[in-house]
Protein backbone atom coordinates (compact mmCIF):
# COMPACT_ATOMS: atom_id res chain seq x y z
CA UNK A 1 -16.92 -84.29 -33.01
CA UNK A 2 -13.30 -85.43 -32.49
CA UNK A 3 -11.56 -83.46 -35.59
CA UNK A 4 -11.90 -80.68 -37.11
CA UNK A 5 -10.16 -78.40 -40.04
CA UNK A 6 -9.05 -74.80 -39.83
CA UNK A 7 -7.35 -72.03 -41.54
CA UNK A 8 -6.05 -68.76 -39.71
CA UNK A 9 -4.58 -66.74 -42.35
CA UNK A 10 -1.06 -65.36 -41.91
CA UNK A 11 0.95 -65.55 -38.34
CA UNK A 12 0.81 -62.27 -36.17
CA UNK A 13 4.71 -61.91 -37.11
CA UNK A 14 3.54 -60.96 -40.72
CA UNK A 15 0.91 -58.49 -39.20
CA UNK A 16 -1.59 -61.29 -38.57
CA UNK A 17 -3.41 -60.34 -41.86
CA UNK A 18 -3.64 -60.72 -45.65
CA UNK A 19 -2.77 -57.67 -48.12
CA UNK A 20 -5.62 -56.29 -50.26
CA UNK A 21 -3.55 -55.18 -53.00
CA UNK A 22 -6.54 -53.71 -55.01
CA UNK A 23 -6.41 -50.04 -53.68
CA UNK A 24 -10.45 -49.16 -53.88
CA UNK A 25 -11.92 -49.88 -50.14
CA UNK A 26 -15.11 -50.16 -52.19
CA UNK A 27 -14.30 -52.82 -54.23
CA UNK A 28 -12.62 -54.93 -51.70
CA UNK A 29 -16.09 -54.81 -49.30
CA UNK A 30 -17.92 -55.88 -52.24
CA UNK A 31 -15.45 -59.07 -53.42
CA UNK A 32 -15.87 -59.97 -48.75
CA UNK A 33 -19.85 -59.74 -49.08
CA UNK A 34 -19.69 -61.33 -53.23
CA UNK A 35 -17.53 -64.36 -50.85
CA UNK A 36 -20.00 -64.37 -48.18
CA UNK A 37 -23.10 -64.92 -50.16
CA UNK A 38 -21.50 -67.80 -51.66
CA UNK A 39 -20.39 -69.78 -48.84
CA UNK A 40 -21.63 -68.42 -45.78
CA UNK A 41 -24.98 -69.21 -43.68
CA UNK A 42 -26.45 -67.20 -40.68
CA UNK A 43 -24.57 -64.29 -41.46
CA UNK A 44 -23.67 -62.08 -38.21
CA UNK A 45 -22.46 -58.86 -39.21
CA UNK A 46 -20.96 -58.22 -35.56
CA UNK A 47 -19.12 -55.16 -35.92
CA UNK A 48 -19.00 -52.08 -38.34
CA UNK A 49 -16.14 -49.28 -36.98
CA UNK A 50 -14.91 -46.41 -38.10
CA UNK A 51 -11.85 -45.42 -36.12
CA UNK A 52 -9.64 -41.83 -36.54
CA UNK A 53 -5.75 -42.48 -35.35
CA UNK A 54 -4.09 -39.44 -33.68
CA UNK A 55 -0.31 -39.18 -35.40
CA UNK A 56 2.04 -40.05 -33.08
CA UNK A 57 4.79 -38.13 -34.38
CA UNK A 58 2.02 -35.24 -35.18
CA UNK A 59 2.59 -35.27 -38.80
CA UNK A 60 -0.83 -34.09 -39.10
CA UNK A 61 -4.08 -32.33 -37.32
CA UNK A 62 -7.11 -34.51 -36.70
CA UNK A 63 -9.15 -31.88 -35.14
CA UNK A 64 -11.05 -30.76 -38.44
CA UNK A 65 -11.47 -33.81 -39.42
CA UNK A 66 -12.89 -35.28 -35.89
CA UNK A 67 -15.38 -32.37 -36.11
CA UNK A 68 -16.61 -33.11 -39.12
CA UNK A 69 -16.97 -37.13 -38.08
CA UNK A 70 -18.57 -36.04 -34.88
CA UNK A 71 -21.51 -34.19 -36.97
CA UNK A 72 -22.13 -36.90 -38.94
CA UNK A 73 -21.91 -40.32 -35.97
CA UNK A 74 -21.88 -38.27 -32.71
CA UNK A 75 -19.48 -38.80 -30.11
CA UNK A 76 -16.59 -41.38 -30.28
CA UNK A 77 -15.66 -43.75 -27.79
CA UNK A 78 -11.68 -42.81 -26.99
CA UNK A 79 -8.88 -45.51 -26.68
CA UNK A 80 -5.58 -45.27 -25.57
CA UNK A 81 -2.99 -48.04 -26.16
CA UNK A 82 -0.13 -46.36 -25.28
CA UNK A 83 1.23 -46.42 -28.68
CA UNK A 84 -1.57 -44.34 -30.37
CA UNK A 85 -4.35 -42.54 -29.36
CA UNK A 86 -7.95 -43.63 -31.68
CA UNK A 87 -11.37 -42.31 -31.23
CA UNK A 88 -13.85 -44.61 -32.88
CA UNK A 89 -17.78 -44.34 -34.10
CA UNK A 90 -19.35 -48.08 -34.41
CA UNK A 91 -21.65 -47.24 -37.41
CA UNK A 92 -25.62 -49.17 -38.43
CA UNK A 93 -26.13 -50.46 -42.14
CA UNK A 94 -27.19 -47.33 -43.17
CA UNK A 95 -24.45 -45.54 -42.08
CA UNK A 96 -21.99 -47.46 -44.27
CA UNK A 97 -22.03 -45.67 -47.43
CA UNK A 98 -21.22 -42.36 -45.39
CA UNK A 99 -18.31 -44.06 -43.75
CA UNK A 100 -16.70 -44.85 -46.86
CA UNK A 101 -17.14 -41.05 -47.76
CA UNK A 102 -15.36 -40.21 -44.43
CA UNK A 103 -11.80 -42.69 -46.02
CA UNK A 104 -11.68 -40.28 -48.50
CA UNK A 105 -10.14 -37.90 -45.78
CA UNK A 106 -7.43 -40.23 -45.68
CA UNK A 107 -6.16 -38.35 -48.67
CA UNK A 108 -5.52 -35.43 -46.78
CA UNK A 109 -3.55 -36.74 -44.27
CA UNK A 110 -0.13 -38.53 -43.93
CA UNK A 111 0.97 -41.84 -43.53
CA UNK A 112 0.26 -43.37 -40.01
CA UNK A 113 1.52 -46.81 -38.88
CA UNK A 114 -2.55 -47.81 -38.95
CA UNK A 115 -5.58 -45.06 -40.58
CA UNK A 116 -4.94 -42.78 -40.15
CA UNK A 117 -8.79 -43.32 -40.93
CA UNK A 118 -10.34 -46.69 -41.42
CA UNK A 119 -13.37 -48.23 -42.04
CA UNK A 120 -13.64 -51.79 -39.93
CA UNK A 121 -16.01 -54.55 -40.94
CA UNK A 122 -16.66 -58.10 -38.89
CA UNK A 123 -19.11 -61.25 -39.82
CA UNK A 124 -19.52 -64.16 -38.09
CA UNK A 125 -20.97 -67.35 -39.93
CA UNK A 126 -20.66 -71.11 -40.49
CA UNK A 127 -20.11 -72.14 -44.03
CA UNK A 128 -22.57 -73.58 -46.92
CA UNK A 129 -22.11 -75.42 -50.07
CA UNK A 130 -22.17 -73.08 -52.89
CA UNK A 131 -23.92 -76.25 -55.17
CA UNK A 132 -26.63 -77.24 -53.30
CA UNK A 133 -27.16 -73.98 -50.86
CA UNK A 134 -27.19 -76.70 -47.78
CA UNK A 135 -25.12 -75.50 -44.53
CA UNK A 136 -22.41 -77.98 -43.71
CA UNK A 137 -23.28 -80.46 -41.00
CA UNK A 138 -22.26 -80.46 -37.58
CA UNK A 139 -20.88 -77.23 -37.32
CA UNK A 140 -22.57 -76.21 -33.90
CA UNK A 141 -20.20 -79.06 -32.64
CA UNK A 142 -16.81 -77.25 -33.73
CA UNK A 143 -15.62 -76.10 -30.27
CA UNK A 144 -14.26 -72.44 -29.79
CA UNK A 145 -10.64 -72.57 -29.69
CA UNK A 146 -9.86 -69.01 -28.65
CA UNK A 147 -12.69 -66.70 -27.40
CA UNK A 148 -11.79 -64.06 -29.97
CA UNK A 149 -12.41 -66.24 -32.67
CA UNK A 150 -16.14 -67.22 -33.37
CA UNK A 151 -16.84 -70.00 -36.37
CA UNK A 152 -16.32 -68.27 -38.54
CA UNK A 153 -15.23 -65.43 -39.07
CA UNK A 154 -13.81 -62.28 -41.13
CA UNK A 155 -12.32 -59.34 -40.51
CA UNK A 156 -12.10 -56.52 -43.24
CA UNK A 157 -10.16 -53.31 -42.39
CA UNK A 158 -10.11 -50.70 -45.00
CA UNK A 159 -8.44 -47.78 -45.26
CA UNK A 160 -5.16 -46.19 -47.28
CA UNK A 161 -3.65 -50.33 -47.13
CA UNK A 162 -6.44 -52.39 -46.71
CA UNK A 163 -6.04 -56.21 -44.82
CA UNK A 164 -8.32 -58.98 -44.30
CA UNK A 165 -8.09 -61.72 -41.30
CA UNK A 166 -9.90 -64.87 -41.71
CA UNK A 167 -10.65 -67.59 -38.90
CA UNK A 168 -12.18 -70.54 -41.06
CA UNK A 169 -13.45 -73.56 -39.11
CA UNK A 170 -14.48 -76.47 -41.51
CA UNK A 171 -16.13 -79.76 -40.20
CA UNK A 172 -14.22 -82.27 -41.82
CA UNK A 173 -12.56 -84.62 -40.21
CA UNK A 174 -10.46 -85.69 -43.47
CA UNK A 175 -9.79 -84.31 -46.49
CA UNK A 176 -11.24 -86.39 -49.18
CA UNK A 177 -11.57 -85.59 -52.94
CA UNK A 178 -14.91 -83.79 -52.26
CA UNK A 179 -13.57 -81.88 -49.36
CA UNK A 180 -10.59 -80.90 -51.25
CA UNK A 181 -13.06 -79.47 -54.52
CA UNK A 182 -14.76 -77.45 -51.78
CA UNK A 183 -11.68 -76.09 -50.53
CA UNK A 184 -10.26 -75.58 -54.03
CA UNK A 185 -13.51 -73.75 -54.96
CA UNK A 186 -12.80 -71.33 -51.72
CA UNK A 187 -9.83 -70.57 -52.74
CA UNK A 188 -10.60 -69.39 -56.38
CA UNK A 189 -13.39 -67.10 -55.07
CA UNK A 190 -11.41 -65.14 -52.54
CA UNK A 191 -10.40 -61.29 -52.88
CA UNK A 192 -6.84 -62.38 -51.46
CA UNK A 193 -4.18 -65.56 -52.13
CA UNK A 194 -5.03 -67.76 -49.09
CA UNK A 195 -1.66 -69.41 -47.64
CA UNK A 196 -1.17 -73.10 -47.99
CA UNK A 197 0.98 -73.38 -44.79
CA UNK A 198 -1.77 -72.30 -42.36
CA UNK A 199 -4.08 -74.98 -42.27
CA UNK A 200 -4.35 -77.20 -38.83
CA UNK A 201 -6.42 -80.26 -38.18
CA UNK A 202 -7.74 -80.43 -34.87
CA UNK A 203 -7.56 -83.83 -33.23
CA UNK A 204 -9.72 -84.02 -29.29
CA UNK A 205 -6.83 -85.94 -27.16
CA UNK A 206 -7.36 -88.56 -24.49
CA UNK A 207 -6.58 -85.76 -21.83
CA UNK A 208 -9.81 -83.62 -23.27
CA UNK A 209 -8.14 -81.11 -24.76
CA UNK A 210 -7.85 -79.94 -28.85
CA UNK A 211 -4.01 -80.61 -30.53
CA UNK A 212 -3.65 -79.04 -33.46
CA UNK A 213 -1.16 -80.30 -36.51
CA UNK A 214 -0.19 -78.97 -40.00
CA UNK A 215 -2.14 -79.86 -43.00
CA UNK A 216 -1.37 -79.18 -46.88
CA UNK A 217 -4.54 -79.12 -48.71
């Protein structure tokens, strides 16, 4: 493979992530996983977190709440970033419904910067055709850009505002009228408006290494 086509979603200077303007956490994991089984293939739900923010400027008391969260997951693994203080419970399948019960504290508590409860979701997949079912080709070949990033992949944090970061690797190497109905399709089906000034086409360079360049689609 010598090209490939991408989509990252927003820069980190506008928070790195789209908006979910639809206000029901419910909803919005229901329009990811609607999304997913229409394009995606070996699904890998990597990560499901729920994670309680302390208030930095102690606008309100997490301790009844953390009680109540540790009866229900256990103990919580503690971060500290410096900037805020998070204790977080990484939750199976059947714990999911329960964690979306736990948000509801959310309504209870103040505003925090992020939370100050929320409910994190990540999959990992390579795409399909919605038509015919079949996983496009030569995806295994699409090289990993950025160790963080796996092809790929969405991120769905819920909580009071709820965001979604995307990480789309495509492997097309041009963008030809059938390329351009998939992408068009894609873009009609997802819960959020995906940016037209974030797609990259990934050319492999003489000196072995990937260049990326802007593409409008």
């Amino acid at each position: 493979m010598k090209k490939f086509v991408s989509y990252q979603g927003l820069p980190i200077k506008s928070g790195g992530a789209h908006t979910l303007k639809n206000k029901n956490g419910k909803e919005n994991y229901d329009k990811i996983l609607d999304f997913l089984n229409r394009y995606a293939s070996r699904i890998n739900e990597e990560q499901v977190e729920l994670t309680l923010y302390k208030s930095k400027e102690k606008k309100y008391s997490i301790t009844q709440i953390m009680f109540k969260i540790i009866l229900k997951f256990g103990i919580p693994k503690y971060r500290n970033d410096g900037y805020l203080k998070s204790w977080s419970w990484y939750l199976t399948n059947r714990q999911i419904k329960r964690g979306f019960e736990i948000l509801e504290f959310n309504k209870q508590l103040s505003e925090n910067p992020l939370g100050p409860i929320s409910l994190n979701f990540k999959w990992n997949f390579y795409f399909k055709d919605p038509k015919t079912q079949l996983e496009l080709l030569n995806q295994d070949l699409i090289p990993e850009i950025d160790f963080r990033l796996k092809n790929s992949q969405v991120y769905l944090r819920i909580s009071e505002k709820s965001t979604v970061s995307v990480w789309f690797a495509f492997p097309f190497e041009e963008i030809h009228q059938c390329e351009k109905e998939f992408i068009e399709d894609l873009k009609l089906n997802l819960p959020f408006k995906i940016s037209d000034k974030h797609w990259r086409i990934w050319k492999y360079s003489k000196e072995g290494n990937w260049i990326a360049r802007k593409i409008e689609i």
